[in-house]
N, C-alpha and C. Protein backbone atom coordinates (compact mmCIF):
# COMPACT_ATOMS: atom_id res chain seq x y z
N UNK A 1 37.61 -9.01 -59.90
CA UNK A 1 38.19 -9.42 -58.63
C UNK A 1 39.58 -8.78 -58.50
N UNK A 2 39.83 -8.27 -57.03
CA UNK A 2 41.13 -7.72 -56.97
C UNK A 2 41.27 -8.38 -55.74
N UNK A 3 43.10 -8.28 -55.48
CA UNK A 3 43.74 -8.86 -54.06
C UNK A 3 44.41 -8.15 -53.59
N UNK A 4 44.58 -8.16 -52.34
CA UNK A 4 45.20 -7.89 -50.72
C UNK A 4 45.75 -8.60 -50.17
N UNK A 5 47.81 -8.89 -50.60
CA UNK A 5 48.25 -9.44 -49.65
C UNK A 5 47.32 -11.68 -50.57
N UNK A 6 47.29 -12.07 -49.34
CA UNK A 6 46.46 -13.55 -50.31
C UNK A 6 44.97 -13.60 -50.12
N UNK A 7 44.59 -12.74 -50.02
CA UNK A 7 42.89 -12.14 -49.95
C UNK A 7 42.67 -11.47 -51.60
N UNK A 8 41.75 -12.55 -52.08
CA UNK A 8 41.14 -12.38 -53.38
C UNK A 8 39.69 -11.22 -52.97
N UNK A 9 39.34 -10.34 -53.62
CA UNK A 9 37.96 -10.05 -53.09
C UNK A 9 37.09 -9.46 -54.51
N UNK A 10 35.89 -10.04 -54.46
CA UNK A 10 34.67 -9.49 -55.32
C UNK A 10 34.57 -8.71 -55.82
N UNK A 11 34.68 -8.01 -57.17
CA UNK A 11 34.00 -6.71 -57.38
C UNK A 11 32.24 -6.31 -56.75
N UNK A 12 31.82 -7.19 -56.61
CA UNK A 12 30.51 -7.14 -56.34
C UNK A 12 30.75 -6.20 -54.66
N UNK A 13 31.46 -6.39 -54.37
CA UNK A 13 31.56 -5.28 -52.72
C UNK A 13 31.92 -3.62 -53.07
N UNK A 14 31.98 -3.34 -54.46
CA UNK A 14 32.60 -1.83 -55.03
C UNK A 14 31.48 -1.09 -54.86
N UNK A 15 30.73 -1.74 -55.16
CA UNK A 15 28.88 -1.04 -55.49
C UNK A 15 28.40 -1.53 -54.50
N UNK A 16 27.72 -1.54 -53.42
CA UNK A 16 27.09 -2.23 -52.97
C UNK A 16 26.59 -1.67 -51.74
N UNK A 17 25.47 -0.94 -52.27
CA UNK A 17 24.63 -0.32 -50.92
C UNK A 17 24.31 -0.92 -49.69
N UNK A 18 24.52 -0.48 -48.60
CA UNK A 18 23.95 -1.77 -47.48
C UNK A 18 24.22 -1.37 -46.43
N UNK A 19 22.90 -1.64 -45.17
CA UNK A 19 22.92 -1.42 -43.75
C UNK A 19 21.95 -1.49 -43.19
N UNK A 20 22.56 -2.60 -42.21
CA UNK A 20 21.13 -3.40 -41.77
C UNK A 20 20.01 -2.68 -40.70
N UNK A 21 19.14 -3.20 -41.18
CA UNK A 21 17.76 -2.49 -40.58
C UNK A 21 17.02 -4.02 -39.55
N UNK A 22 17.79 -4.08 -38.71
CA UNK A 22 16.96 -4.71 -37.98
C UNK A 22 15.55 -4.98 -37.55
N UNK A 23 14.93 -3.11 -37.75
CA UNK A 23 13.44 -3.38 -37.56
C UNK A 23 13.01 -3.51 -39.21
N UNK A 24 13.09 -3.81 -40.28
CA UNK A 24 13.06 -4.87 -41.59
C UNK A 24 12.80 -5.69 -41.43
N UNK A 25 14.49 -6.58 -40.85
CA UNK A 25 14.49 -7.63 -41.49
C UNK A 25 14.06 -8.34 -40.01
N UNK A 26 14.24 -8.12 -39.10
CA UNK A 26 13.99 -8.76 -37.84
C UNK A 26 15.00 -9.59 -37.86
N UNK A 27 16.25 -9.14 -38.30
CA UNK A 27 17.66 -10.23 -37.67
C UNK A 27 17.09 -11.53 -38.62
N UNK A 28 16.66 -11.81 -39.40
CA UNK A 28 16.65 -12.81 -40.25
C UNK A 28 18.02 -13.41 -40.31
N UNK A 29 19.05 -13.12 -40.43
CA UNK A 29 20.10 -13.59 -40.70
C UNK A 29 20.50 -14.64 -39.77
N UNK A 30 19.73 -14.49 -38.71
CA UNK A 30 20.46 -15.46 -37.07
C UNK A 30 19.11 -16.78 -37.54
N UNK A 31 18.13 -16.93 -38.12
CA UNK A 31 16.53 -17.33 -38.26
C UNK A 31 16.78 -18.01 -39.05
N UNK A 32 17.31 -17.91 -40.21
CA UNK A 32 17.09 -19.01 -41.42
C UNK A 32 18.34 -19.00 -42.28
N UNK A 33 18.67 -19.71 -43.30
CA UNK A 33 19.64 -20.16 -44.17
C UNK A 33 19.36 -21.75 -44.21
N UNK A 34 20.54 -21.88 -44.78
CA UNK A 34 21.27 -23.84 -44.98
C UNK A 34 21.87 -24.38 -43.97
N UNK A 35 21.90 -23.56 -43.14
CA UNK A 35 22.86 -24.31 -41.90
C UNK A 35 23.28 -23.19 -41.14
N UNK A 36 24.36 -23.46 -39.61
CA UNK A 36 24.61 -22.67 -39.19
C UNK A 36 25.65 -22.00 -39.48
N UNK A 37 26.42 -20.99 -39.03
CA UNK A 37 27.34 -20.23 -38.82
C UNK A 37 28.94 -21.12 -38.80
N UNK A 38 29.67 -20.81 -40.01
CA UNK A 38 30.31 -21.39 -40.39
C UNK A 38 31.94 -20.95 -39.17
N UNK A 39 32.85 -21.54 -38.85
CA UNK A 39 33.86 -21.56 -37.59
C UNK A 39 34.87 -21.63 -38.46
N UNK A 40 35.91 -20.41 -37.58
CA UNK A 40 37.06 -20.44 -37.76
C UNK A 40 37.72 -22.07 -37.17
N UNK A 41 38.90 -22.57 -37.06
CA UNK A 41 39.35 -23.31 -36.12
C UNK A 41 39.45 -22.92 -34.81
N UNK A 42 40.19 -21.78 -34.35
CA UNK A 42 40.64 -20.85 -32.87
C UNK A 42 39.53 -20.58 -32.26
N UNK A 43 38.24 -20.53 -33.07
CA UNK A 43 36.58 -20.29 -32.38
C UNK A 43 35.74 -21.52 -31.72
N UNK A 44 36.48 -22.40 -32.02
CA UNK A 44 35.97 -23.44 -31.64
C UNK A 44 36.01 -23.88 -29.83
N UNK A 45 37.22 -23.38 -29.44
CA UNK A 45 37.21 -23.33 -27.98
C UNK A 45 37.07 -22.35 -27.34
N UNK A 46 37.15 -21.27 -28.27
CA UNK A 46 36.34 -19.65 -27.75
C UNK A 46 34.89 -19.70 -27.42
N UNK A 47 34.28 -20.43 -28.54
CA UNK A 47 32.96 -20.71 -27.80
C UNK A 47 32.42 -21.73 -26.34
N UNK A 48 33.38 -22.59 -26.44
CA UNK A 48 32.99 -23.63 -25.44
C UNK A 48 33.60 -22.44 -24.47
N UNK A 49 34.58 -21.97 -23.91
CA UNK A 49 34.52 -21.03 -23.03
C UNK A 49 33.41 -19.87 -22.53
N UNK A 50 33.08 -19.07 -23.50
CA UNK A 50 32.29 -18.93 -23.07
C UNK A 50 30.61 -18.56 -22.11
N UNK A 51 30.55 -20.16 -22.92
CA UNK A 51 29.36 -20.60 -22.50
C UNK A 51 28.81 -20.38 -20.85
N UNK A 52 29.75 -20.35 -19.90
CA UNK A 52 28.98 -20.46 -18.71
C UNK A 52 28.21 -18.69 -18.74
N UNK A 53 28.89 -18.00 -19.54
CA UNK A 53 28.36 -16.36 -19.46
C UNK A 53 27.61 -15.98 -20.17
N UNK A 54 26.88 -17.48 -21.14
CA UNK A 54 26.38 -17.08 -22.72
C UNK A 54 24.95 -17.82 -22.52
N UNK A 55 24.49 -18.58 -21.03
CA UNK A 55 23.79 -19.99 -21.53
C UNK A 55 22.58 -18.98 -20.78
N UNK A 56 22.72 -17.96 -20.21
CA UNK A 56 21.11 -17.00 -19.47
C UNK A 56 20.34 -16.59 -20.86
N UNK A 57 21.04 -16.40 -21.45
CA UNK A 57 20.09 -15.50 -22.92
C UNK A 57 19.53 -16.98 -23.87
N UNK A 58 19.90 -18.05 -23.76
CA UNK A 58 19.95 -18.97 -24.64
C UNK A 58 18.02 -19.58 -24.59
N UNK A 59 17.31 -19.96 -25.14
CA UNK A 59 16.37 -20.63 -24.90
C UNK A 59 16.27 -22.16 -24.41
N UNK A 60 15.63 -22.63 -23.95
CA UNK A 60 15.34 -23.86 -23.37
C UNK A 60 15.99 -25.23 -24.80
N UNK A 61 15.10 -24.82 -25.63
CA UNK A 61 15.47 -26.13 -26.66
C UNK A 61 16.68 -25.80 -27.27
N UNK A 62 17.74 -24.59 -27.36
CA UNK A 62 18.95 -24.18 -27.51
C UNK A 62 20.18 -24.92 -26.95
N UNK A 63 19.74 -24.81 -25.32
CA UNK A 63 20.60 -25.61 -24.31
C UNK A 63 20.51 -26.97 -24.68
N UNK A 64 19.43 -27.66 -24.87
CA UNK A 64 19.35 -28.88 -25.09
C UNK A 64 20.14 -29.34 -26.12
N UNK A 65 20.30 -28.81 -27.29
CA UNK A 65 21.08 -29.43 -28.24
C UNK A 65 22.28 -28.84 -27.99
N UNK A 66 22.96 -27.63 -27.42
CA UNK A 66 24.32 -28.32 -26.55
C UNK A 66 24.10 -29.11 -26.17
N UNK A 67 23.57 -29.94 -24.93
CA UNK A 67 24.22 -30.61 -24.19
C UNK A 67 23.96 -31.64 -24.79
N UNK A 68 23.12 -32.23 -26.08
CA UNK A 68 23.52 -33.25 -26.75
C UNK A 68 24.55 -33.34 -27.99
N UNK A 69 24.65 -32.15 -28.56
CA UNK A 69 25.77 -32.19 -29.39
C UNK A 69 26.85 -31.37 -28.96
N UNK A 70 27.04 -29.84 -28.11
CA UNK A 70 28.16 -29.07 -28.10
C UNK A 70 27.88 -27.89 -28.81
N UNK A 71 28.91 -26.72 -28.89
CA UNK A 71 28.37 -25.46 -29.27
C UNK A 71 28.91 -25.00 -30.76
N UNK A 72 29.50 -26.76 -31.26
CA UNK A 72 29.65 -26.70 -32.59
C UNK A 72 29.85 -28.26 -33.28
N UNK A 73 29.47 -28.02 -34.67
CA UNK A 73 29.44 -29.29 -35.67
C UNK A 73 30.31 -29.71 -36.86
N UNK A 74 31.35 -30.77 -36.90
CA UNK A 74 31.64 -30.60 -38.59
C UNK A 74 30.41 -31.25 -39.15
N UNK A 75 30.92 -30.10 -40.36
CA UNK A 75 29.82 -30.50 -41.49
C UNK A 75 30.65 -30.93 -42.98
N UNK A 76 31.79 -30.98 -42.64
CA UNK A 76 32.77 -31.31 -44.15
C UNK A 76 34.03 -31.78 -43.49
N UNK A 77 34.94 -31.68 -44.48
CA UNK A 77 35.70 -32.10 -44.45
C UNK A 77 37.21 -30.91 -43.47
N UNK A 78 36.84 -31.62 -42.21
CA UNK A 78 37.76 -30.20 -41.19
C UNK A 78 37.12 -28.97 -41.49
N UNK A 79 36.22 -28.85 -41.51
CA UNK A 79 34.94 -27.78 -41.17
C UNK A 79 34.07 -27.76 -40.39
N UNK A 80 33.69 -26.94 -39.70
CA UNK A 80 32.50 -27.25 -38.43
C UNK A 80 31.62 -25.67 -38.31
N UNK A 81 30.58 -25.82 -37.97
CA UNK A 81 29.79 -24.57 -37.55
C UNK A 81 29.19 -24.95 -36.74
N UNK A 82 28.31 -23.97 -36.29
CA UNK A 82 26.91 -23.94 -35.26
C UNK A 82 26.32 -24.64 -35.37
N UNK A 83 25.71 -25.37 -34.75
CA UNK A 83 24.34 -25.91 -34.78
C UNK A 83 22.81 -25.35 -34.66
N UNK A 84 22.14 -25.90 -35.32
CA UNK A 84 20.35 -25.26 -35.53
C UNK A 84 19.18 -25.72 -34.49
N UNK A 85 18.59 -24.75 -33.97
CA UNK A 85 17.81 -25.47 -34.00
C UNK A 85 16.85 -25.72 -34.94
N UNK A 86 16.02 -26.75 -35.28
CA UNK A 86 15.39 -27.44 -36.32
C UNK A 86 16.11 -27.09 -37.86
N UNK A 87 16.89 -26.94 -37.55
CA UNK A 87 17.77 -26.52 -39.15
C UNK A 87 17.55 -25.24 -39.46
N UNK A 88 17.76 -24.80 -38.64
CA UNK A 88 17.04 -22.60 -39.10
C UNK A 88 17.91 -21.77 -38.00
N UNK A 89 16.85 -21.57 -36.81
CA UNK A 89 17.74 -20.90 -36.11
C UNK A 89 18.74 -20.94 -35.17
N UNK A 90 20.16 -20.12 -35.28
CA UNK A 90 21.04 -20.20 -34.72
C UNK A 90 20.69 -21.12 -32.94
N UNK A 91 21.75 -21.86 -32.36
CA UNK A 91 21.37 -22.14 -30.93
C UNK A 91 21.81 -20.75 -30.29
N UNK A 92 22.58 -19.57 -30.68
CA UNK A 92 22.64 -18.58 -29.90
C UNK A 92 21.89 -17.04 -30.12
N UNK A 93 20.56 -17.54 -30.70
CA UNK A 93 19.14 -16.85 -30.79
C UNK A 93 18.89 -16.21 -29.44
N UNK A 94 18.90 -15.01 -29.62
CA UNK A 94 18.25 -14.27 -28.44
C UNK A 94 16.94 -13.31 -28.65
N UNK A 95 15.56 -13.01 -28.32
CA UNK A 95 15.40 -12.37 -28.71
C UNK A 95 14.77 -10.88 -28.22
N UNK A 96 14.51 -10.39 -28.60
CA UNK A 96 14.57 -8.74 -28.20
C UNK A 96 13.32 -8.14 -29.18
N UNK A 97 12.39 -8.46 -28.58
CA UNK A 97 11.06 -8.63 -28.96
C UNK A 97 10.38 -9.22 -30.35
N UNK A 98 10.33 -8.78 -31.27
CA UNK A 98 10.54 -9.99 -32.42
C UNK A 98 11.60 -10.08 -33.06
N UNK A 99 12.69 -9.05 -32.61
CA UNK A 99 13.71 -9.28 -33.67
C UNK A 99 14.81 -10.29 -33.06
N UNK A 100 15.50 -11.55 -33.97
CA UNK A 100 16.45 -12.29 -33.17
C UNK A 100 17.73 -11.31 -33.34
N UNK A 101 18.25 -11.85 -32.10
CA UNK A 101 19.83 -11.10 -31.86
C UNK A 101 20.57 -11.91 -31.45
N UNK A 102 22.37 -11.92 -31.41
CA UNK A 102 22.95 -12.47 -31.21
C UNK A 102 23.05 -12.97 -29.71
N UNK A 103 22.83 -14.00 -28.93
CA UNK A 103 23.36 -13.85 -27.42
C UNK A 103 24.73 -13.61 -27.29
N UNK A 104 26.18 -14.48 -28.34
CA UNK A 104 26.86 -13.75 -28.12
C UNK A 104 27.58 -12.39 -28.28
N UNK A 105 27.03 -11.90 -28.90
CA UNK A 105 27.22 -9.95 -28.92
C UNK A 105 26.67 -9.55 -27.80
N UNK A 106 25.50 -9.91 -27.43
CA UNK A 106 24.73 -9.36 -26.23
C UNK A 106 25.64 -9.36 -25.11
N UNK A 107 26.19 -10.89 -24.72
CA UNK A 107 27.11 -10.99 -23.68
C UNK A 107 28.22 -9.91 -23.64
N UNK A 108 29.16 -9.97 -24.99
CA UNK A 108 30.16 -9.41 -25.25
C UNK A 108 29.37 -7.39 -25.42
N UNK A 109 28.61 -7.12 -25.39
CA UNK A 109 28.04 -5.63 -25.14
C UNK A 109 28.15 -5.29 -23.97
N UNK A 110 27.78 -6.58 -22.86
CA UNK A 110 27.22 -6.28 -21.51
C UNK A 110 28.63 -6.12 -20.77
N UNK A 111 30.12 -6.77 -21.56
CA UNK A 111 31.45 -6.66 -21.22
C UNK A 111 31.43 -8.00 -20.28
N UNK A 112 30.89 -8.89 -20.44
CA UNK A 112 30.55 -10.34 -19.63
C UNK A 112 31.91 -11.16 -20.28
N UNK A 113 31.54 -10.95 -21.68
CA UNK A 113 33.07 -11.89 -22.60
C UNK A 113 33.47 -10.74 -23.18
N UNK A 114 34.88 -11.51 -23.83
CA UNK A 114 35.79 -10.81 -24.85
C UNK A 114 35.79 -11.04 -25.90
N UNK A 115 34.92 -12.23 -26.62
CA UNK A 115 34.57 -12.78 -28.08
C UNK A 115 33.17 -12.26 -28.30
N UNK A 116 33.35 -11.10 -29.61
CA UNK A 116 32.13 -10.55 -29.89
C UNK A 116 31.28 -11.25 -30.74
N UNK A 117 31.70 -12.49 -31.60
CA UNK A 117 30.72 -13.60 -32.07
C UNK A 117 31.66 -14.55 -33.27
N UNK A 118 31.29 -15.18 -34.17
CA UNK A 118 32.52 -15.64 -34.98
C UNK A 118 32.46 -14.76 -35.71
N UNK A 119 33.76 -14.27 -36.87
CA UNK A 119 33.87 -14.05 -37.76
C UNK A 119 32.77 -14.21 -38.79
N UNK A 120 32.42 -15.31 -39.24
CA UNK A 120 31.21 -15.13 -40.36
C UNK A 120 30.13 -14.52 -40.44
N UNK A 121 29.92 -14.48 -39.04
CA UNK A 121 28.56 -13.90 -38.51
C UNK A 121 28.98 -12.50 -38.40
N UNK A 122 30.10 -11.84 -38.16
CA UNK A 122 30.62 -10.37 -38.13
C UNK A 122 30.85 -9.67 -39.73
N UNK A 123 30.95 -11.02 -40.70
CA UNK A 123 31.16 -10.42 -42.20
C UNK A 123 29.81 -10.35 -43.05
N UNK A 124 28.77 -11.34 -42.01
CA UNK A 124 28.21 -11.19 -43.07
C UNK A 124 27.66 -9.98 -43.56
N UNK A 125 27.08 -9.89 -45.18
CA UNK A 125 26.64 -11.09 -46.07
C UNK A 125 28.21 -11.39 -46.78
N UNK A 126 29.22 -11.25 -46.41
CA UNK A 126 30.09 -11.27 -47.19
C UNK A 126 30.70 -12.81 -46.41
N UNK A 127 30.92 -13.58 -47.60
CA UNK A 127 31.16 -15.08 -47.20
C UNK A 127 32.87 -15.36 -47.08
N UNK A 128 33.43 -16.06 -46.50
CA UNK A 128 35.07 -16.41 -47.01
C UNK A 128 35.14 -17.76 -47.28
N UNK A 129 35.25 -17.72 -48.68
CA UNK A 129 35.73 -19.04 -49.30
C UNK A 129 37.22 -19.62 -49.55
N UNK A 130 37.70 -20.81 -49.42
CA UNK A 130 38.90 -20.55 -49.57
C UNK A 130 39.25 -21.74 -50.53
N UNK A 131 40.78 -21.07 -51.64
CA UNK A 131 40.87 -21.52 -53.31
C UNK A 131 42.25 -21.25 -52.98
N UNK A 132 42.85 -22.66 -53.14
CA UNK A 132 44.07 -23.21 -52.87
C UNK A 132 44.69 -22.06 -51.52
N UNK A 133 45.75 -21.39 -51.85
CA UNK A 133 46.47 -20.48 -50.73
C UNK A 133 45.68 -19.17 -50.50
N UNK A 134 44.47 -18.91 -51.02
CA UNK A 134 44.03 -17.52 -51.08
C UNK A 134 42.70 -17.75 -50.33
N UNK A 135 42.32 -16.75 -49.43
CA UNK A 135 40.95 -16.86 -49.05
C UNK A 135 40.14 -15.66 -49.78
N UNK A 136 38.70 -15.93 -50.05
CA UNK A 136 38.27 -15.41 -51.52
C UNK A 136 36.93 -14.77 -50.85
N UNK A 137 36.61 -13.01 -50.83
CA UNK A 137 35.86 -12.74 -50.14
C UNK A 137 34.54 -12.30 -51.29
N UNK A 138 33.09 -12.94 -51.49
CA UNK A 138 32.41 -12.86 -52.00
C UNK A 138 31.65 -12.30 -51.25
N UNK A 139 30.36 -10.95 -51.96
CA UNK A 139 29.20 -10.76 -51.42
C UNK A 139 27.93 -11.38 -51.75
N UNK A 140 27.33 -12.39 -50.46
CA UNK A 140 26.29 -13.65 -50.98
C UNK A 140 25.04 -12.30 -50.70
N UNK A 141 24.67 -12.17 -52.40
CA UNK A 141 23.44 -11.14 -52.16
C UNK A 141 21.77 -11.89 -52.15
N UNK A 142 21.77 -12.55 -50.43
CA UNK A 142 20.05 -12.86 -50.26
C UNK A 142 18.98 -12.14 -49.99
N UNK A 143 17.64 -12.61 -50.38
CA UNK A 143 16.95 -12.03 -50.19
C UNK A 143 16.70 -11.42 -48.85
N UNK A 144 16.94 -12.62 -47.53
CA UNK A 144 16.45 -11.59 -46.65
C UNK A 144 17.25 -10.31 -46.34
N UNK A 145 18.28 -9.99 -46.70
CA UNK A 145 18.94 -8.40 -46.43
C UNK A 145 18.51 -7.58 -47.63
N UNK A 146 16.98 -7.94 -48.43
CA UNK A 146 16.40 -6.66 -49.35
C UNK A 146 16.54 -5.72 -48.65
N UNK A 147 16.18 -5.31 -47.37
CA UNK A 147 15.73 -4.31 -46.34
C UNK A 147 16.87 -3.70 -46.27
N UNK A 148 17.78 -3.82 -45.92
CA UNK A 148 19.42 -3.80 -46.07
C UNK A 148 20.07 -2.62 -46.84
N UNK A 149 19.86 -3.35 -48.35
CA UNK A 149 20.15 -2.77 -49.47
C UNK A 149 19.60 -1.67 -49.80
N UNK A 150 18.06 -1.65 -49.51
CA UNK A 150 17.36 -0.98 -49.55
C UNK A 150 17.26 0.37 -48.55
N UNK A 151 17.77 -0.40 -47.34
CA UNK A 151 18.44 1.17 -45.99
C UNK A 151 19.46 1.90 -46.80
N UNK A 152 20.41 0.84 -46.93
CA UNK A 152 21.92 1.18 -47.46
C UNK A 152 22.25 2.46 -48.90
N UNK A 153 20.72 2.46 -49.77
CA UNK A 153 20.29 2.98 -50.65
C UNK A 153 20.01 4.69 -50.30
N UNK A 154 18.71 4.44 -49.28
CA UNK A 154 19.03 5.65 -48.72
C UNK A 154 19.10 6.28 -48.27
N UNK A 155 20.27 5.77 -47.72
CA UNK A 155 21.34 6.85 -46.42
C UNK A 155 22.30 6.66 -47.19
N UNK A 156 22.84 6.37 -48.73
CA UNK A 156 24.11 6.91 -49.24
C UNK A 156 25.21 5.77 -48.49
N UNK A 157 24.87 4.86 -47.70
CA UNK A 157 25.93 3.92 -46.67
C UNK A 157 26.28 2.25 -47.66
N UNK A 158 27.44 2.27 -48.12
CA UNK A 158 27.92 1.34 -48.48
C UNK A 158 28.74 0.22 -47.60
N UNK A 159 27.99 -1.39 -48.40
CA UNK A 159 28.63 -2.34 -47.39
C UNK A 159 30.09 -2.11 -47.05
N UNK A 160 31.15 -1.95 -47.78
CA UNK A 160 32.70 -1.81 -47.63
C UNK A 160 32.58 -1.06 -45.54
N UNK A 161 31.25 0.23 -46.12
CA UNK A 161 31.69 1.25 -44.75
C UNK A 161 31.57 0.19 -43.35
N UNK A 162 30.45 -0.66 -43.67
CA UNK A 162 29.59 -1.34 -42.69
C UNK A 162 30.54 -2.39 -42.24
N UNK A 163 31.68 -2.83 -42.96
CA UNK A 163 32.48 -3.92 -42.52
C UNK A 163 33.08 -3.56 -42.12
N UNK A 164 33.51 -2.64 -41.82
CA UNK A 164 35.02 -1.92 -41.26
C UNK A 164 35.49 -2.60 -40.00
N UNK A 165 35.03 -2.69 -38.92
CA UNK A 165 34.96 -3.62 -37.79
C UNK A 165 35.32 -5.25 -37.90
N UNK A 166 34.67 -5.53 -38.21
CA UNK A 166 34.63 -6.31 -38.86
C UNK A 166 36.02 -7.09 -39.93
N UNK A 167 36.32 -6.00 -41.02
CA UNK A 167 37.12 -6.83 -41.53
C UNK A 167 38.81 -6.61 -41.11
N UNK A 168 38.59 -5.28 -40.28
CA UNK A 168 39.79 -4.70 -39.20
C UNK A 168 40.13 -6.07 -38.10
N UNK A 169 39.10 -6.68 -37.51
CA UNK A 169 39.46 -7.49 -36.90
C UNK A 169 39.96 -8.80 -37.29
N UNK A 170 39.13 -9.33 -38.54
CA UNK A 170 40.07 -10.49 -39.23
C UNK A 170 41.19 -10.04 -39.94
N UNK A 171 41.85 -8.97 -40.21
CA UNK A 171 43.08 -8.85 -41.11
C UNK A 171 44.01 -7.67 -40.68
N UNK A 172 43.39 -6.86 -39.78
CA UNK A 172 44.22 -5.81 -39.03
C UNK A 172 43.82 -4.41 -39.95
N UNK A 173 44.54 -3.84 -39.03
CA UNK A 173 44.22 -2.10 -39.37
C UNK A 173 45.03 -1.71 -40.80
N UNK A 174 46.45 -2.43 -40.67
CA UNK A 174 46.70 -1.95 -42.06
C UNK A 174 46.39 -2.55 -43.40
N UNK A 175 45.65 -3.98 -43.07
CA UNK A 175 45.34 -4.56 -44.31
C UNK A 175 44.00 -3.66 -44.62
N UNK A 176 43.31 -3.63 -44.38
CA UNK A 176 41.69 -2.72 -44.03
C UNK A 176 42.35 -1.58 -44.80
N UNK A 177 43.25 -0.90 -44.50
CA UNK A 177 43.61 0.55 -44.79
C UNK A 177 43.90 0.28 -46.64
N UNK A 178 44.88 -0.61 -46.71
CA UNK A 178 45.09 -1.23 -48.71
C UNK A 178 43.69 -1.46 -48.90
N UNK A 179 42.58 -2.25 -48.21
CA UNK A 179 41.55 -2.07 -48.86
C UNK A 179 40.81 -1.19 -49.44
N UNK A 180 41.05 -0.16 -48.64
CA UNK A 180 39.98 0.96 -48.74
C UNK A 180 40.82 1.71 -50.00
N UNK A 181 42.17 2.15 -50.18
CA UNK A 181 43.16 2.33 -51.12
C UNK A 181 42.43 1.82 -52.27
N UNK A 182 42.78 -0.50 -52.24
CA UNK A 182 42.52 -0.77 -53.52
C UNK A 182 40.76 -0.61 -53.82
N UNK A 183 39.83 -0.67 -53.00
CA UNK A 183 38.81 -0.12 -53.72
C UNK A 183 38.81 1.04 -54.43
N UNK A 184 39.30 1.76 -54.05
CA UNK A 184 38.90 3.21 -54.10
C UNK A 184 40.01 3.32 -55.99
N UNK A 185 40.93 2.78 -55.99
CA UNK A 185 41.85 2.33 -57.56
C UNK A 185 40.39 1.32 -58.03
N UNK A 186 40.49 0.47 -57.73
CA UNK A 186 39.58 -0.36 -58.52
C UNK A 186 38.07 0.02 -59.36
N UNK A 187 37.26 1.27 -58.58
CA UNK A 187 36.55 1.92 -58.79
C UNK A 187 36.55 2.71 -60.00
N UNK A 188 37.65 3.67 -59.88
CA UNK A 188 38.11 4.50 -60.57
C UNK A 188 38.80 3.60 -62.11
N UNK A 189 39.13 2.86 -61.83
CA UNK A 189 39.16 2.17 -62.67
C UNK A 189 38.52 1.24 -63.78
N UNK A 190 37.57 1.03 -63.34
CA UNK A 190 36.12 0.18 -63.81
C UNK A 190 35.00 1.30 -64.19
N UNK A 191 35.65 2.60 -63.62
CA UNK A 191 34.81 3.35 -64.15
C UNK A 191 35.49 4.00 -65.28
N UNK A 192 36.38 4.55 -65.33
CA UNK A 192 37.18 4.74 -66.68
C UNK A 192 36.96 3.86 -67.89
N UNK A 193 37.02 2.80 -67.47
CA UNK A 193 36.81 1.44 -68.26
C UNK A 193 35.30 1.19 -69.29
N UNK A 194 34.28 1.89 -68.13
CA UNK A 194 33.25 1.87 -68.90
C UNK A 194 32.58 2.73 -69.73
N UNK A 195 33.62 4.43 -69.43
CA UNK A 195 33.44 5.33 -69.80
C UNK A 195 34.03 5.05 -71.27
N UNK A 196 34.94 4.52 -71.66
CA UNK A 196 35.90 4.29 -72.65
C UNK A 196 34.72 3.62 -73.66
C-alpha cells in the first residue's frame, strides 16, 4: 500500500488488467451485489434534483420504490446508498437491450443533467473505505468483471488507465497526476524488490 496526500491506495491496482466489456458482462455491475450504490453526503441532494430529468428511463417498479422510500437509504451508521429493487438491481437500471445501463449517465450523455452518476459507481471495482483520517482505495476483484479482466488482458489496458475520469474527478487533476508518478515509483520498485 502506498499514499497520496490522505489517500491510502492498494497495491492490488499496480497490476491490474481491466476494461469493461459490456457486451460480457451485460452491465452486471448495476444487476447484482449486497446492496446498492454506496453515497457520498453532497450526492444525496444531487440526486433528488435530478430526478424530474432522470424518472423517463426509470422502470415502473423503480419509480415505485422512490416514491415509497426516496432516491436514497441509510444503511449504517451516517451512511446511505441506493436503493434495490428486490435487493439486486439498481432503481436507476436502464436498459439497452439486455445490457443494464446507468439512467443516470444516460441523462447526463444526453446533456439533460450535470451529475454523471455517484462516485462509487464511477470507481468501480475500486471501493473507498475509510480508516480513521485516511480514505483507503481497494480493488474489490468480483467475479462478475471476469470479462473485464479478461478484455483488459488483451488490449494491454490497465484499470489505473480506465479510472482516470473518474479518479480526476474525486481528487483533481493534480492529485491523479502524483498518482500516476507514485504508481509508476511503486512499480519499479516492487519490481526491483523481487528481482533482488
Amino acid at each position: 500500500m502506498f499514499a497520496i496526500d490522505d489517500t491510502l491506495i492498494s497495491d492490488e491496482l499496480l497490476d491490474a488488467p481491466f476494461a469493461c466489456n459490456l457486451g460480457a458482462c451485460h452491465g452486471a455491475c448495476c444487476v447484482k451485489g449486497d446492496g446498492g450504490a454506496p453515497l457520498e453526503s453532497h450526492e444525496r441532494p444531487a440526486l433528488r434534483a435530478i430526478m424530474p430529468r432522470v424518472r423517463k428511463y426509470l422502470s415502473p417498479k423503480a419509480l415505485k420504490i422512490i416514491r415509497d422510500k426516496g432516491v436514497w437509504e441509510e444503511v449504517g451508521d451516517d451512511e446511505y446508498a441506493i436503493p434495490t429493487v428486490d435487493g439486486d438491481e439498481c432503481i436507476f437500471v436502464t436498459y439497452d437491450g439486455p445490457v443494464a445501463k446507468c439512467a443516470i449517465h444516460k441523462a447526463y450523455e444526453n446533456d439533460r443533467i450535470e451529475f454523471p452518476k455517484p462516485i462509487s459507481c464511477h470507481l468501480f471495482p475500486v471501493r473507498i473505505e475509510h480508516v480513521g483520517e485516511y480514505e483507503v482505495l481497494n480493488y474489490e476483484q468480483v467475479e462478475i468483471c471476469n470479462p473485464a479482466r479478461k478484455h483488459g488482458r488483451k488490449h494491454n489496458l490497465q484499470l489505473i488507465d480506465m479510472l482516470e475520469e473518474a479518479l480526476t474527478r474525486k481528487y483533481g487533476k493534480a492529485w491523479y497526476k502524483k498518482f500516476r508518478e507514485a504508481c509508476a515509483e511503486r512499480i519499479a520498485l516492487l519490481e526491483e524488490v523481487t528481482a533482488s
